[in-house]
Protein backbone atom coordinates (compact mmCIF):
# COMPACT_ATOMS: atom_id res chain seq x y z
CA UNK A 1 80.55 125.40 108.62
CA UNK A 2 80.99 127.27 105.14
CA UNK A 3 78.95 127.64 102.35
CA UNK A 4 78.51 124.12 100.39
CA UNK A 5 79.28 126.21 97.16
CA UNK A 6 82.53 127.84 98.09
CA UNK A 7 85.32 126.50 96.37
CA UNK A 8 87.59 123.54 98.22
CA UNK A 9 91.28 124.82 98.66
CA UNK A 10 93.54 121.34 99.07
CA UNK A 11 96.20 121.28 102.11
CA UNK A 12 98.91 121.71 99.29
CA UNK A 13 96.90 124.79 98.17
CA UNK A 14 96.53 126.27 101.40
CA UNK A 15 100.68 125.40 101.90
CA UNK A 16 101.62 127.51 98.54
CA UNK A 17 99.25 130.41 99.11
CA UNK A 18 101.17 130.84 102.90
CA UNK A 19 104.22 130.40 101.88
CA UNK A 20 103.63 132.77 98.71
CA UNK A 21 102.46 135.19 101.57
CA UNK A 22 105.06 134.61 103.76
CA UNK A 23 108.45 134.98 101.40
CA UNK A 24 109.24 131.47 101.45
CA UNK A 25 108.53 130.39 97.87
CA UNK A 26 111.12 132.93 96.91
CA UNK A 27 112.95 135.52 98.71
CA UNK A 28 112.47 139.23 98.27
CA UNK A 29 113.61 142.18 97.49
CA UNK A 30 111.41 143.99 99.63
CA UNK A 31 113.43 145.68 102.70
CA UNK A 32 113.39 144.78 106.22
CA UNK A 33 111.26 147.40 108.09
CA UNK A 34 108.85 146.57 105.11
CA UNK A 35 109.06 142.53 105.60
CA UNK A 36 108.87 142.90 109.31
CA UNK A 37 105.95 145.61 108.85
CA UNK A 38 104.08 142.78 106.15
CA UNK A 39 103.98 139.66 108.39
CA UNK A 40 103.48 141.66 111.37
CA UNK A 41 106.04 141.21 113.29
CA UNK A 42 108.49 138.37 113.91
CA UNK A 43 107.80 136.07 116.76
CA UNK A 44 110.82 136.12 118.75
CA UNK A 45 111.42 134.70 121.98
CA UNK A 46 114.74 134.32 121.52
CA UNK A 47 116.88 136.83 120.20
CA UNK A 48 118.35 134.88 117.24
CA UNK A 49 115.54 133.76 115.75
CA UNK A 50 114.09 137.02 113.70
CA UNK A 51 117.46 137.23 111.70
CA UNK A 52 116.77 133.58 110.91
CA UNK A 53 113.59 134.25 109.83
CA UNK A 54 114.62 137.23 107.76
CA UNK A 55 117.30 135.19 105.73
CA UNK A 56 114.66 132.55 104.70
CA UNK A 57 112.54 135.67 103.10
CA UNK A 58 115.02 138.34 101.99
CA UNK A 59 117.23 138.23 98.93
CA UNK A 60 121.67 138.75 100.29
CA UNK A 61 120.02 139.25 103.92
CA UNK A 62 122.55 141.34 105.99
CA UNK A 63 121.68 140.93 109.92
CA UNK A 64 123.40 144.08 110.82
CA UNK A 65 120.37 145.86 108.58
CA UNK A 66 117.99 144.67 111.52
CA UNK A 67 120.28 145.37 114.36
CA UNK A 68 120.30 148.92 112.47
CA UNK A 69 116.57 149.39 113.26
CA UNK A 70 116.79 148.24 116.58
CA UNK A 71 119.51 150.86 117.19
CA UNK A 72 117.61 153.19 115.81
CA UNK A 73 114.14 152.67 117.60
CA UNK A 74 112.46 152.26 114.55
CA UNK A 75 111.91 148.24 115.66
CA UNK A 76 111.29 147.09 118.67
CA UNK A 77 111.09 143.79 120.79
CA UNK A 78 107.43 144.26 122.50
CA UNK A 79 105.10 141.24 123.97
CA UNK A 80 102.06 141.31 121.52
CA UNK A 81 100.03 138.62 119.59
CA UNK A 82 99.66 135.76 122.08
CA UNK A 83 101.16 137.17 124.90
CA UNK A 84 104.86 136.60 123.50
CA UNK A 85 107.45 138.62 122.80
CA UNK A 86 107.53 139.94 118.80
CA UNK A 87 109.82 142.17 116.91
CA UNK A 88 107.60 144.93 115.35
CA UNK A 89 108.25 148.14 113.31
CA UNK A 90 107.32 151.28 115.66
CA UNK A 91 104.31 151.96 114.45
CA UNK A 92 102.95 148.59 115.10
CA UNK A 93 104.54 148.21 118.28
CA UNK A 94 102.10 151.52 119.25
CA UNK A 95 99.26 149.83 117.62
CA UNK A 96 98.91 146.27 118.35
CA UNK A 97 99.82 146.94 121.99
CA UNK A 98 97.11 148.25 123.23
CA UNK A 99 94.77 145.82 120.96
CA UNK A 100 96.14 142.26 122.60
CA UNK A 101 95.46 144.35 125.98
CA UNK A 102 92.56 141.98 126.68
CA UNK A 103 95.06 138.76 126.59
CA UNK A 104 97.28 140.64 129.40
CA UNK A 105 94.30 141.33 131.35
CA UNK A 106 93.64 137.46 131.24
CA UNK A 107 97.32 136.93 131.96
CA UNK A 108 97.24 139.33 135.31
CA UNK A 109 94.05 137.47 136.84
CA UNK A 110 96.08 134.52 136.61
CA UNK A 111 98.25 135.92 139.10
CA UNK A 112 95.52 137.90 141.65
CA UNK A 113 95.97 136.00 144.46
CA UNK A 114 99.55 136.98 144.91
CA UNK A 115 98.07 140.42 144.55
CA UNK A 116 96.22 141.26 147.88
CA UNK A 117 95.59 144.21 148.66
CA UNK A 118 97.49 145.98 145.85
CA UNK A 119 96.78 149.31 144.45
CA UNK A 120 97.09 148.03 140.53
CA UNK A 121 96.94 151.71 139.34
CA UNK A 122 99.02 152.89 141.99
CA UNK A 123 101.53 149.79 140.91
CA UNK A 124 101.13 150.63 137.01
CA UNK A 125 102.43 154.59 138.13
CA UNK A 126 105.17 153.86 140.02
CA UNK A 127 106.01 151.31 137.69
CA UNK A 128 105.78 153.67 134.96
CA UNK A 129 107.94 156.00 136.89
CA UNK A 130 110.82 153.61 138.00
CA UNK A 131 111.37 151.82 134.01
CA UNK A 132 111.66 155.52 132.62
CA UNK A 133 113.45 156.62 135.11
CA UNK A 134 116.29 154.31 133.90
CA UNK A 135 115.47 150.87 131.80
CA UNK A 136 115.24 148.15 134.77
CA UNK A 137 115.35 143.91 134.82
CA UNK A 138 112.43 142.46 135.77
CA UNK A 139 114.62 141.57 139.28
CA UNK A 140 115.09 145.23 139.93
CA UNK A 141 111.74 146.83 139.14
CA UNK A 142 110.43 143.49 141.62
CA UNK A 143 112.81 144.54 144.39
CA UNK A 144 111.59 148.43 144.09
CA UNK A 145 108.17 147.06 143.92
CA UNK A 146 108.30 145.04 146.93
CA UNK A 147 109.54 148.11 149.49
CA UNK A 148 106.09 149.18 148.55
CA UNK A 149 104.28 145.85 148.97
CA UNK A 150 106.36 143.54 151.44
CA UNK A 151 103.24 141.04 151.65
CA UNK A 152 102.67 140.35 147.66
CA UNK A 153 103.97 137.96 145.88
CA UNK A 154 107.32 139.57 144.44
CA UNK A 155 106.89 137.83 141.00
CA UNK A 156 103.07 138.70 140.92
CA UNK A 157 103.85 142.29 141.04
CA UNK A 158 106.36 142.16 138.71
CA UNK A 159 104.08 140.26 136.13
CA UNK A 160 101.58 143.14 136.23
CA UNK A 161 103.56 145.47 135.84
CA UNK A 162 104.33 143.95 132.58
CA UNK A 163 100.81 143.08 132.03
CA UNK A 164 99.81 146.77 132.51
CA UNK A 165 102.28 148.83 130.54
CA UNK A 166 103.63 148.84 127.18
CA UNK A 167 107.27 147.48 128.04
CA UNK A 168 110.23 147.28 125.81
CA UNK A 169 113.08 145.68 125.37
CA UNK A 170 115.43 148.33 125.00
CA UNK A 171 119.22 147.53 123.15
CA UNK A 172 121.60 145.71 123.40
CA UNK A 173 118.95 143.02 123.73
CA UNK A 174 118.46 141.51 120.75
CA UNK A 175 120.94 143.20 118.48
CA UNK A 176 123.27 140.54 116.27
CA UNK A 177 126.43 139.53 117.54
CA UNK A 178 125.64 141.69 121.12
CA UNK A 179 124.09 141.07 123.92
CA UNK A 180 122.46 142.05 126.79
CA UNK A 181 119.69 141.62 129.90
CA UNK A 182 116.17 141.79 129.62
CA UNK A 183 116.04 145.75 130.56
CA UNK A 184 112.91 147.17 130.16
CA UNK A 185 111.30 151.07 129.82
CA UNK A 186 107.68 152.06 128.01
CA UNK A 187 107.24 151.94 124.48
CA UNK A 188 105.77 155.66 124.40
CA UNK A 189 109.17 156.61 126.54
CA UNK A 190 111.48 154.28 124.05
CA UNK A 191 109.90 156.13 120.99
CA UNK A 192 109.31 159.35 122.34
CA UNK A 193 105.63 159.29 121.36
CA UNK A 194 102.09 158.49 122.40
CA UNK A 195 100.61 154.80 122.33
CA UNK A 196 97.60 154.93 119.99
CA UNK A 197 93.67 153.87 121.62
CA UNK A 198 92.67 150.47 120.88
CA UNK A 199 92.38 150.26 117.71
CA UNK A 200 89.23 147.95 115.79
CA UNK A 201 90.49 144.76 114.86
CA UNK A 202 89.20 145.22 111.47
CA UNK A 203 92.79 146.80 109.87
CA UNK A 204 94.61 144.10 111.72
CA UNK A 205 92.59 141.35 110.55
CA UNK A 206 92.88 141.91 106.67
CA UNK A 207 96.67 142.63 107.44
CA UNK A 208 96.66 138.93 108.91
CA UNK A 209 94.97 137.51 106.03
CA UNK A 210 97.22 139.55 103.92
CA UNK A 211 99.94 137.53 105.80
CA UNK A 212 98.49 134.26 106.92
CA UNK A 213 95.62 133.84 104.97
CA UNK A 214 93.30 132.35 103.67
CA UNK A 215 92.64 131.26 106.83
CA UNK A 216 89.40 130.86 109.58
CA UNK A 217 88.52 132.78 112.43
CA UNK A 218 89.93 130.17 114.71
CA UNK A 219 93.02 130.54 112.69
CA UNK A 220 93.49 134.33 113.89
CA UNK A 221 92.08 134.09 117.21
CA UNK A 222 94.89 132.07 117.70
CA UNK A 223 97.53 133.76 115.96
CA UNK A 224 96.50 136.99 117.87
CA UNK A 225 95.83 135.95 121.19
CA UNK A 226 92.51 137.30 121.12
CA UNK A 227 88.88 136.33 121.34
CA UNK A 228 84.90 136.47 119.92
CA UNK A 229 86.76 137.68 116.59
CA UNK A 230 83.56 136.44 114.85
CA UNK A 231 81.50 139.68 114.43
CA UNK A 232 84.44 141.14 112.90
CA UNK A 233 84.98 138.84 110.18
CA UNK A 234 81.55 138.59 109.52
CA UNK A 235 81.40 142.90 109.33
CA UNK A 236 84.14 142.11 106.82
CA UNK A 237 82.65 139.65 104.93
CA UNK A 238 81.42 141.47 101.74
CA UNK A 239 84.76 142.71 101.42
CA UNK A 240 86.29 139.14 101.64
CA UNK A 241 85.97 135.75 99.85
CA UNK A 242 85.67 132.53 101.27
CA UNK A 243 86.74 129.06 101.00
CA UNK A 244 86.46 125.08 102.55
CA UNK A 245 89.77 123.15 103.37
CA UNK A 246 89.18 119.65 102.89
CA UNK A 247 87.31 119.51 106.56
CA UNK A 248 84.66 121.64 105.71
CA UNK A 249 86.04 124.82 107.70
CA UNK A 250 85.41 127.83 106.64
CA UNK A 251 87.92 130.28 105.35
CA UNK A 252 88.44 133.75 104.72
CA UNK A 253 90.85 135.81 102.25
CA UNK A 254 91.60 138.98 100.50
CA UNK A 255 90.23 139.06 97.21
CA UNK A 256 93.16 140.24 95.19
CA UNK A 257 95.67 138.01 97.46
CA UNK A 258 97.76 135.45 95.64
CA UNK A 259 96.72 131.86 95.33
CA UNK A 260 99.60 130.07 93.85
CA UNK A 261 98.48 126.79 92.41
CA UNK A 262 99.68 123.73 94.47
CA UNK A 263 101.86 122.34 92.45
CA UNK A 264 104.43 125.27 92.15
CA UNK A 265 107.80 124.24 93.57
CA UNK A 266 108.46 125.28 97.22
CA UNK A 267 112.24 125.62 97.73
CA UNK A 268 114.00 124.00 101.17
CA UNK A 269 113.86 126.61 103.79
CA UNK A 270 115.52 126.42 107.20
CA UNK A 271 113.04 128.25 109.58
CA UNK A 272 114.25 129.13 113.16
CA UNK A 273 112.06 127.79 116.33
CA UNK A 274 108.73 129.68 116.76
CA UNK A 275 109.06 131.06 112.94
CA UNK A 276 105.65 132.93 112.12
CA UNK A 277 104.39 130.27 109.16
CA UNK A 278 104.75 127.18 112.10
CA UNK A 279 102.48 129.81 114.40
CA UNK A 280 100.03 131.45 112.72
CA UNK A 281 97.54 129.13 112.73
CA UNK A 282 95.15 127.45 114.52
CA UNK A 283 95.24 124.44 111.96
CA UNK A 284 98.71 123.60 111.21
CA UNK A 285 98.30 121.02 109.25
CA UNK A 286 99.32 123.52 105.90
CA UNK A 287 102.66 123.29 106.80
CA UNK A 288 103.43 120.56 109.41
CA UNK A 289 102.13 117.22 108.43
CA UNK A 290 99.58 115.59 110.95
CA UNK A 291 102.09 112.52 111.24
CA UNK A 292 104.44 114.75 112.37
CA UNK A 293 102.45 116.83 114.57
CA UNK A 294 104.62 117.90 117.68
CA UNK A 295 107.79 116.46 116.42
CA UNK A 296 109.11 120.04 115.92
CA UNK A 297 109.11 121.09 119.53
CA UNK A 298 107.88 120.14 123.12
CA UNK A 299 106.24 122.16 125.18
CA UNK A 300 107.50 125.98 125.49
CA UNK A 301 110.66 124.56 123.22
CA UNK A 302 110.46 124.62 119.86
CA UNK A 303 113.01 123.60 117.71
CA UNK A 304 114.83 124.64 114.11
CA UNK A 305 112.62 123.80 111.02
CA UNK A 306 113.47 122.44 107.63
CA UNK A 307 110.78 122.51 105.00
CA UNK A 308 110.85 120.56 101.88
CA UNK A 309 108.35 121.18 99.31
CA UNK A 310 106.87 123.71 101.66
CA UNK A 311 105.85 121.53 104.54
CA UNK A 312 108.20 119.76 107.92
CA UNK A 313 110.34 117.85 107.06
CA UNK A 314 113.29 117.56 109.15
CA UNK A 315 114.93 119.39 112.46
CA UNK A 316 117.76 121.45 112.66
CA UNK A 317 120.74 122.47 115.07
CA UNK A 318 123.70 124.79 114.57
CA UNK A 319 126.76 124.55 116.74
CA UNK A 320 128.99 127.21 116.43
CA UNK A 321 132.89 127.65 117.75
CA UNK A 322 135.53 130.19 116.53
CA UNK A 323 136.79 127.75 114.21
CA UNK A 324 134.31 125.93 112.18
CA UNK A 325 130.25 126.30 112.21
CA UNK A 326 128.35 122.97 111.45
CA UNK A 327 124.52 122.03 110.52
CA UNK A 328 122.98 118.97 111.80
CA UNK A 329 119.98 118.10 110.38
CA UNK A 330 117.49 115.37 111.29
CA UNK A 331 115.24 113.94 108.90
CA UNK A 332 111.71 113.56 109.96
CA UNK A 333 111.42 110.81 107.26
CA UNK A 334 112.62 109.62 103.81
CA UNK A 335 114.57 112.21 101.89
CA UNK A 336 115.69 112.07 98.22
CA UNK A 337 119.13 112.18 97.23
CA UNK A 338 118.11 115.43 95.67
CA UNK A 339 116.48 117.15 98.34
CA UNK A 340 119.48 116.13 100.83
CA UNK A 341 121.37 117.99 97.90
CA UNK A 342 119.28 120.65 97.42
CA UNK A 343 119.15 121.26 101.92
CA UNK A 344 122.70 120.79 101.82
CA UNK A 345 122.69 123.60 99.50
CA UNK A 346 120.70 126.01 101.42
CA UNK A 347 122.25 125.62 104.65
CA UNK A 348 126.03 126.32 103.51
CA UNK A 349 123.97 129.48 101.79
CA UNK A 350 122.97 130.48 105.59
CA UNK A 351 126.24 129.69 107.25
CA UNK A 352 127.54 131.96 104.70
CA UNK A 353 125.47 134.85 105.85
CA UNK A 354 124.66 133.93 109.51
CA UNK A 355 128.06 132.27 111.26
CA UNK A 356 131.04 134.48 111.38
CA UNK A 357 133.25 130.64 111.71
CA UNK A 358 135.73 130.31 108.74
CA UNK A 359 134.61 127.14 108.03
CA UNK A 360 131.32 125.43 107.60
CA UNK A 361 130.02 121.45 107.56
CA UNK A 362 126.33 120.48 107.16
CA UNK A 363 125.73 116.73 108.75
CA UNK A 364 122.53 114.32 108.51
CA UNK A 365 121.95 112.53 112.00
CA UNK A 366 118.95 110.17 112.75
CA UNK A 367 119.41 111.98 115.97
CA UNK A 368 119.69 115.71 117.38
CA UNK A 369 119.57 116.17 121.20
CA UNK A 370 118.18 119.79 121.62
CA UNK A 371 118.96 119.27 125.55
CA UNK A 372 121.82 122.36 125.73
């Protein structure tokens, strides 16, 4: 529990300070290998989804400027914080790696006993070997694994091979309006340099603050993936201030980090599924209400994200055919005729940028099936 003299900080006060630290209360400026570099990374999954983020948080967003970076290895797509794939700068791609090692270690036991009698150094090798030989699918580095290993389970070995190197998703994956398989090679081969050691958490937790914050140990434990994070907060703690939320919790932040007040206005923002704000907390409750907690996915599936007046507030689907590109949007609950205006508004903004289509509709439904 915190200190019973450190200042409260209200839901709505925790919601403005994210979204202040996020981009969301007003877009940027800034450029994209800075943005993505700032919130450390974009979760991405899904290909889409990073350019999606990137228009919510950056002033005449052009996708092709991301695609650019990808193209040019200075961004990659890399599994990182929570064991899921994230689109980081270079530099952090070499850096966080090997400092979420500890979740794929946790990952690969989960998969031992598919694993008898295999060599996991002599796997990680020829592994190595095989990916930068030529970038390989996870279906052809498990058939070359296999000749070596006929008894193992095929999709165990392939799974630690991943868990034990730094893979990549090398281009065309991910790049806007291409396409490709899941082909993957090692960072350090991708980039042409070294991975770094481990670093300390320490840098990378006052870059989460910096990003997420303020927020509690819990909070960044589970935004990283990572565990026993306590000692390093606590080293960090007379560099740091602290807070309560309204259940007592304690809560860390940068002391120069803005702290809007609550009341500034949060503009509608249409956030892609697994968007970084909806993820990078233990405690979600900032920006998803607790009455609609789970409504904005199911499982692994998440789904599109409309925020009004910073927090959930609706779902969203785009369909898109050669001729016309259309927004559905569900709302969660009661909507003014204002903020319908004001999300109709945004979304013909993002078709704008983000569908190709001549022509563009944005539709309320009660309904959205999310099945296809």
């Amino acid at each position: 529990m915190a200190a019973k003299n450190a200042p409260v900080l209200s839901r709505r006060a925790l919601n403005r300070a994210t979204l202040e630290r996020q981009m969301l209360l007003r877009r940027t400026l800034v450029p994209v290998k800075d943005v993505v570099t700032r919130l450390v990374g974009l979760q991405a999954q899904n290909t889409r989804p990073p350019y999606f983020q990137l228009h919510s948080r950056i002033e005449d967003f052009d996708p092709a400027a991301l695609s650019a970076l990808m193209e040019s290895r200075e961004v990659v797509r890399i599994v990182t914080l929570r064991s899921t794939i994230h689109t980081h700068t270079a530099d952090d791609a070499l850096a966080l790696r090997p400092l979420v090692q500890p979740a794929r270690d946790r990952e690969l036991k989960m998969f031992r006993s598919g694993l008898t009698g295999v060599d996991l150094e002599r796997l990680a090798s020829l592994s190595k070997e095989l990916v930068e030989e030529r970038p390989r699918t996870m279906k052809q580095l498990r058939e070359e694994l296999t000749v070596h290993w006929p008894d193992a389970d095929p999709r165990a070995l392939s799974v630690a091979a991943r868990c034990l190197l730094p893979l990549v998703q090398v281009t065309p994956r991910g790049l806007w309006g291409r396409g490709g398989p899941v082909a993957l090679t090692t960072v350090e081969h991708w980039l042409g340099r070294a991975s770094h050691q481990a670093p300390a958490p320490d840098g990378t937790v006052l870059r989460y603050l910096g990003a997420f914050g303020p927020a509690s140990v819990k909070d960044m434990q589970m935004w990283a993936g990572l565990t026993r994070l306590r000692e390093v907060f606590e080293r960090l703690r007379p560099r740091l201030v602290t807070f309560r939320d309204e259940n007592g919790v304690e809560l860390f932040d940068l002391p120069d980090a803005p702290r809007p007040g609550p009341d500034v206005p949060a503009p509608p923002r249409f956030l892609p599924e697994f968007d970084n704000v909806l993820l990078g907390h233990a405690d979600r409750t900032r920006v998803i209400p607790p009455a609609y907690k789970g409504r904005n996915g199911v499982g692994n599936q998440s789904y599109g994200t409309v925020l009004v007046d910073g927090f959930l507030a609706a779902l969203w689907r785009l369909d898109e055919t050669t001729d016309e590109a259309t927004v559905t949007v569900q709302p969660l609950g009661g909507l003014s005729g204002a903020q319908r205006e004001e999300i109709t508004q945004e979304a013909v903004e993002m078709l704008t940028v983000m569908s190709a289509a001549p022509a563009h509709d944005v539709r309320f439904a009660t309904f959205i099936d999310f099945g296809d």
